[in-house]
Protein backbone atom coordinates (compact mmCIF):
# COMPACT_ATOMS: atom_id res chain seq x y z
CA UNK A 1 61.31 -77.90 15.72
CA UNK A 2 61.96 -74.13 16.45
CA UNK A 3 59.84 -71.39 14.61
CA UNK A 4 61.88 -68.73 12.92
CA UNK A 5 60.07 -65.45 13.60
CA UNK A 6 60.16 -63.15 10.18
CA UNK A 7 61.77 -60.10 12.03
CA UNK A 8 64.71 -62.07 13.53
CA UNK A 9 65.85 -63.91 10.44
CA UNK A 10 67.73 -62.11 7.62
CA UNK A 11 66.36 -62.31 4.01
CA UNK A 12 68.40 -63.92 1.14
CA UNK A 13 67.93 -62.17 -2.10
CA UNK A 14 66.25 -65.32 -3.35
CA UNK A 15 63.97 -65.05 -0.55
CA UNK A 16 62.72 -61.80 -1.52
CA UNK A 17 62.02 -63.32 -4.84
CA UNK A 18 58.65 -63.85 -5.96
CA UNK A 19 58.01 -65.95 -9.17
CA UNK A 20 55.11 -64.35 -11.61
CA UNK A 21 53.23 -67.02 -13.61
CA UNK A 22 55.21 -69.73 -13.71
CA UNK A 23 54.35 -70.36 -17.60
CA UNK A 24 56.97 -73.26 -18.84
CA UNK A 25 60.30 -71.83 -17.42
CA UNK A 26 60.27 -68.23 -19.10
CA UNK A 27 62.43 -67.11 -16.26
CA UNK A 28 60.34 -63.98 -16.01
CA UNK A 29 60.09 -62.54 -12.02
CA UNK A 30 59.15 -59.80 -10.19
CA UNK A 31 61.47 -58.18 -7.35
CA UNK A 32 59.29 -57.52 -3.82
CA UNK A 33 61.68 -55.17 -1.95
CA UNK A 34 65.50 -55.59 -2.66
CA UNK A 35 67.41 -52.56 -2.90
CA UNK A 36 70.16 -51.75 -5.91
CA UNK A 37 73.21 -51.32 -4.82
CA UNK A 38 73.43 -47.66 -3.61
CA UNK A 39 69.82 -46.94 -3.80
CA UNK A 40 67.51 -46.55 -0.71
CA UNK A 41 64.45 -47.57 -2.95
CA UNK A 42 63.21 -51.09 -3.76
CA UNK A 43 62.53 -52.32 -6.94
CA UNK A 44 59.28 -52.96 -6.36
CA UNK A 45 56.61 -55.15 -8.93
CA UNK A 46 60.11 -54.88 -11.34
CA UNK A 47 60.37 -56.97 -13.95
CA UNK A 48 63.65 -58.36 -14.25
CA UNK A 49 63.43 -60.72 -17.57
CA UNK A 50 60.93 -60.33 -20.27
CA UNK A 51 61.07 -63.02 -22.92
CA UNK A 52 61.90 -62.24 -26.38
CA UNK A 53 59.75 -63.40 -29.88
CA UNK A 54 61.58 -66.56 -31.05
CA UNK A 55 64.00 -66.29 -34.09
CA UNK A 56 63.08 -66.81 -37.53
CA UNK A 57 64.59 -70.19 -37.54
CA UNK A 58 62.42 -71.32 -34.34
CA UNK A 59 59.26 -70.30 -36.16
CA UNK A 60 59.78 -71.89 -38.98
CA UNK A 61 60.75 -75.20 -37.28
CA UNK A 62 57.84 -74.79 -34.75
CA UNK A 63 55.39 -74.67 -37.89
CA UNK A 64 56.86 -77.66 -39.51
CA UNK A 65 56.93 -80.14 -36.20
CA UNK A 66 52.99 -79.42 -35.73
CA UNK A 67 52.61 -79.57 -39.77
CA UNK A 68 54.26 -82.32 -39.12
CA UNK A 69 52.96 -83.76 -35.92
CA UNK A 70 48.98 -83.23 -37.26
CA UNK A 71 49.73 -85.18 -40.62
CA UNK A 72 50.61 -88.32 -38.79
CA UNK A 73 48.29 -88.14 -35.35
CA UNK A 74 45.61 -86.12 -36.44
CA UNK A 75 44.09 -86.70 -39.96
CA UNK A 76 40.90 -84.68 -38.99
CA UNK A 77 42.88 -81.01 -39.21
CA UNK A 78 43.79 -80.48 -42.65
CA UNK A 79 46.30 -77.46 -41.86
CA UNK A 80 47.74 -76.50 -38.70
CA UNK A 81 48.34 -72.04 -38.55
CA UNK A 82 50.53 -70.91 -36.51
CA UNK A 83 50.80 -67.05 -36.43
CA UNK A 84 52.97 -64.97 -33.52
CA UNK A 85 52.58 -61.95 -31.19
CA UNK A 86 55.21 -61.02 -29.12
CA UNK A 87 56.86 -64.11 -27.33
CA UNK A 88 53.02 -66.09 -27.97
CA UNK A 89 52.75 -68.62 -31.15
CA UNK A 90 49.23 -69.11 -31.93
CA UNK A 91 48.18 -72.71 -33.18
CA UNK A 92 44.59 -73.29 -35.30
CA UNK A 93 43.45 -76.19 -36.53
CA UNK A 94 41.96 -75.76 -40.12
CA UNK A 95 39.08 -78.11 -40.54
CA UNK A 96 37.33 -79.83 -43.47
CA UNK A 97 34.87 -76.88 -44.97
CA UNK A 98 37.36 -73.89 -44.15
CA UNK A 99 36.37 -74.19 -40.52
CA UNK A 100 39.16 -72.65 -38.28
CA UNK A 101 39.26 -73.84 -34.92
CA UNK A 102 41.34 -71.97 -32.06
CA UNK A 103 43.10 -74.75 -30.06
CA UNK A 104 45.95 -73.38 -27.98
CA UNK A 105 48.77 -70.78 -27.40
CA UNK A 106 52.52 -71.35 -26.76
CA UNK A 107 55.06 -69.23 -24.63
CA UNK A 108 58.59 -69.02 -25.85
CA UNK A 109 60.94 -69.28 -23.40
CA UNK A 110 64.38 -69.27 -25.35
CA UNK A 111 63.88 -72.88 -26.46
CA UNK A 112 62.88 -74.68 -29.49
CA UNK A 113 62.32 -77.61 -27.61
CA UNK A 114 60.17 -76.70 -24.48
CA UNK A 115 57.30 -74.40 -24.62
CA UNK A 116 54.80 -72.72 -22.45
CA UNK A 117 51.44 -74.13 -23.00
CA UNK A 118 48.06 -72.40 -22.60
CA UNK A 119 44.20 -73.95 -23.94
CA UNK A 120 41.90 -71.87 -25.67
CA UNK A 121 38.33 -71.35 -23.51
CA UNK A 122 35.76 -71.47 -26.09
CA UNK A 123 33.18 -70.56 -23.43
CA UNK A 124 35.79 -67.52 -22.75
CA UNK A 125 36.82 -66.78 -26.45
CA UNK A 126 40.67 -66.77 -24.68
CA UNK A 127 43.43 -68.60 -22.86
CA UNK A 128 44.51 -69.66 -20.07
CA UNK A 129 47.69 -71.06 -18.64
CA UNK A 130 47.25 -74.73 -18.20
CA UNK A 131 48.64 -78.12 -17.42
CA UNK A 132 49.56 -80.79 -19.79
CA UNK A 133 49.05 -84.15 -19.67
CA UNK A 134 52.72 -84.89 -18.12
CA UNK A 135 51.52 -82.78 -15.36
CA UNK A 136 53.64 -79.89 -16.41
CA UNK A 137 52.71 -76.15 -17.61
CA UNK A 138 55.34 -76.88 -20.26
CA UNK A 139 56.57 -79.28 -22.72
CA UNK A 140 56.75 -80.04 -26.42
CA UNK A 141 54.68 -78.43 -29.38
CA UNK A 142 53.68 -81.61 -30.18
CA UNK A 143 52.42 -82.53 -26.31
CA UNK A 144 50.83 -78.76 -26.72
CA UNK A 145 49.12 -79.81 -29.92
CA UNK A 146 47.98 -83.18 -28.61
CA UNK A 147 46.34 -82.09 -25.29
CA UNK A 148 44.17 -78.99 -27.56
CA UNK A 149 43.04 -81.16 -30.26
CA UNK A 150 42.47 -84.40 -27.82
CA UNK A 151 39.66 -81.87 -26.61
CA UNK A 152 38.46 -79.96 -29.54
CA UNK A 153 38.60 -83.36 -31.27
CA UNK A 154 37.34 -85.62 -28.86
CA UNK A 155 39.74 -87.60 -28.62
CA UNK A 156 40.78 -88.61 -25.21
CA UNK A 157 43.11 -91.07 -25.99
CA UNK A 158 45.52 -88.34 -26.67
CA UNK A 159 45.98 -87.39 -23.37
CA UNK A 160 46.98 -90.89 -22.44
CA UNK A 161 51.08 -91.23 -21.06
CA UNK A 162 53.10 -94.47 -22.31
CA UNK A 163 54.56 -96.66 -20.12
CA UNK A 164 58.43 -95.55 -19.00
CA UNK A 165 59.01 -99.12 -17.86
């Protein structure tokens, strides 16, 4: 196979592209050196999409899925809060005693359905982008919910896939 040597070949747009954080699909992305039209200066570190906060109507249905979700898989938490910053919804697990218990952060990305997913880092008192059990660094509230409470509940069993026979 031939090599392509970097100075002979000509750069596609896409190629110049270089994705930042890929967080569950929140399309955000960062230009290294392509030019506007007209312009002799690159649009360097720009950020090209910045995700909005979710609508009223996603919050509201986020909170009741993983009201929801917790009533039926995990009878230890008796609330789930879910509070918002930006494009971040914050999930806590209220435990028996009025113990609050920080389990994980999700990234809107224009969907209801599929969300970013980051674990809270006791040992760190923060997050940090992680994987889910499906192998992905996005999925489902209730996936999101699942994987943080299968560890700050010890329950391993959570992060166990079904069969897709």
């Amino acid at each position: 196979m031939g090599r392509i040597s970097a100075t002979s070949a000509a750069r596609s747009p896409v190629d110049s592209t270089i994705w930042c954080g890929l967080d569950g699909g929140t399309r955000q992305f960062c230009q290294t050196g392509r030019r506007d039209a007209g312009s002799d200066t690159p649009r360097w570190g720009r950020i090209e999409a910045v995700p909005k906060p979710p609508p009223e109507s996603t919050k509201t249905s986020l909170r009741q899925r993983l009201t929801h979700h917790a009533q039926i898989r995990w009878p230890a938490l008796t609330a789930v809060n879910v509070r918002y910053r930006g494009a971040f919804a914050y999930i806590d697990g209220q435990l028996p005693g009025g113990v609050t218990l920080p389990l994980c952060r999700l990234r809107y990305n224009g969907s209801a359905s599929i969300w970013g997913f980051a674990i809270y880092l006791a040992s760190r008192h923060g997050y940090e982008g992680n994987f889910l059990p499906s192998g992905l660094p996005a999925g489902s509230p209730e996936e999101a919910l699942d994987c943080a409470c299968g560890l700050y509940l010890n329950d391993p069993t959570a992060w166990l896939q079904p069969p897709t026979n």
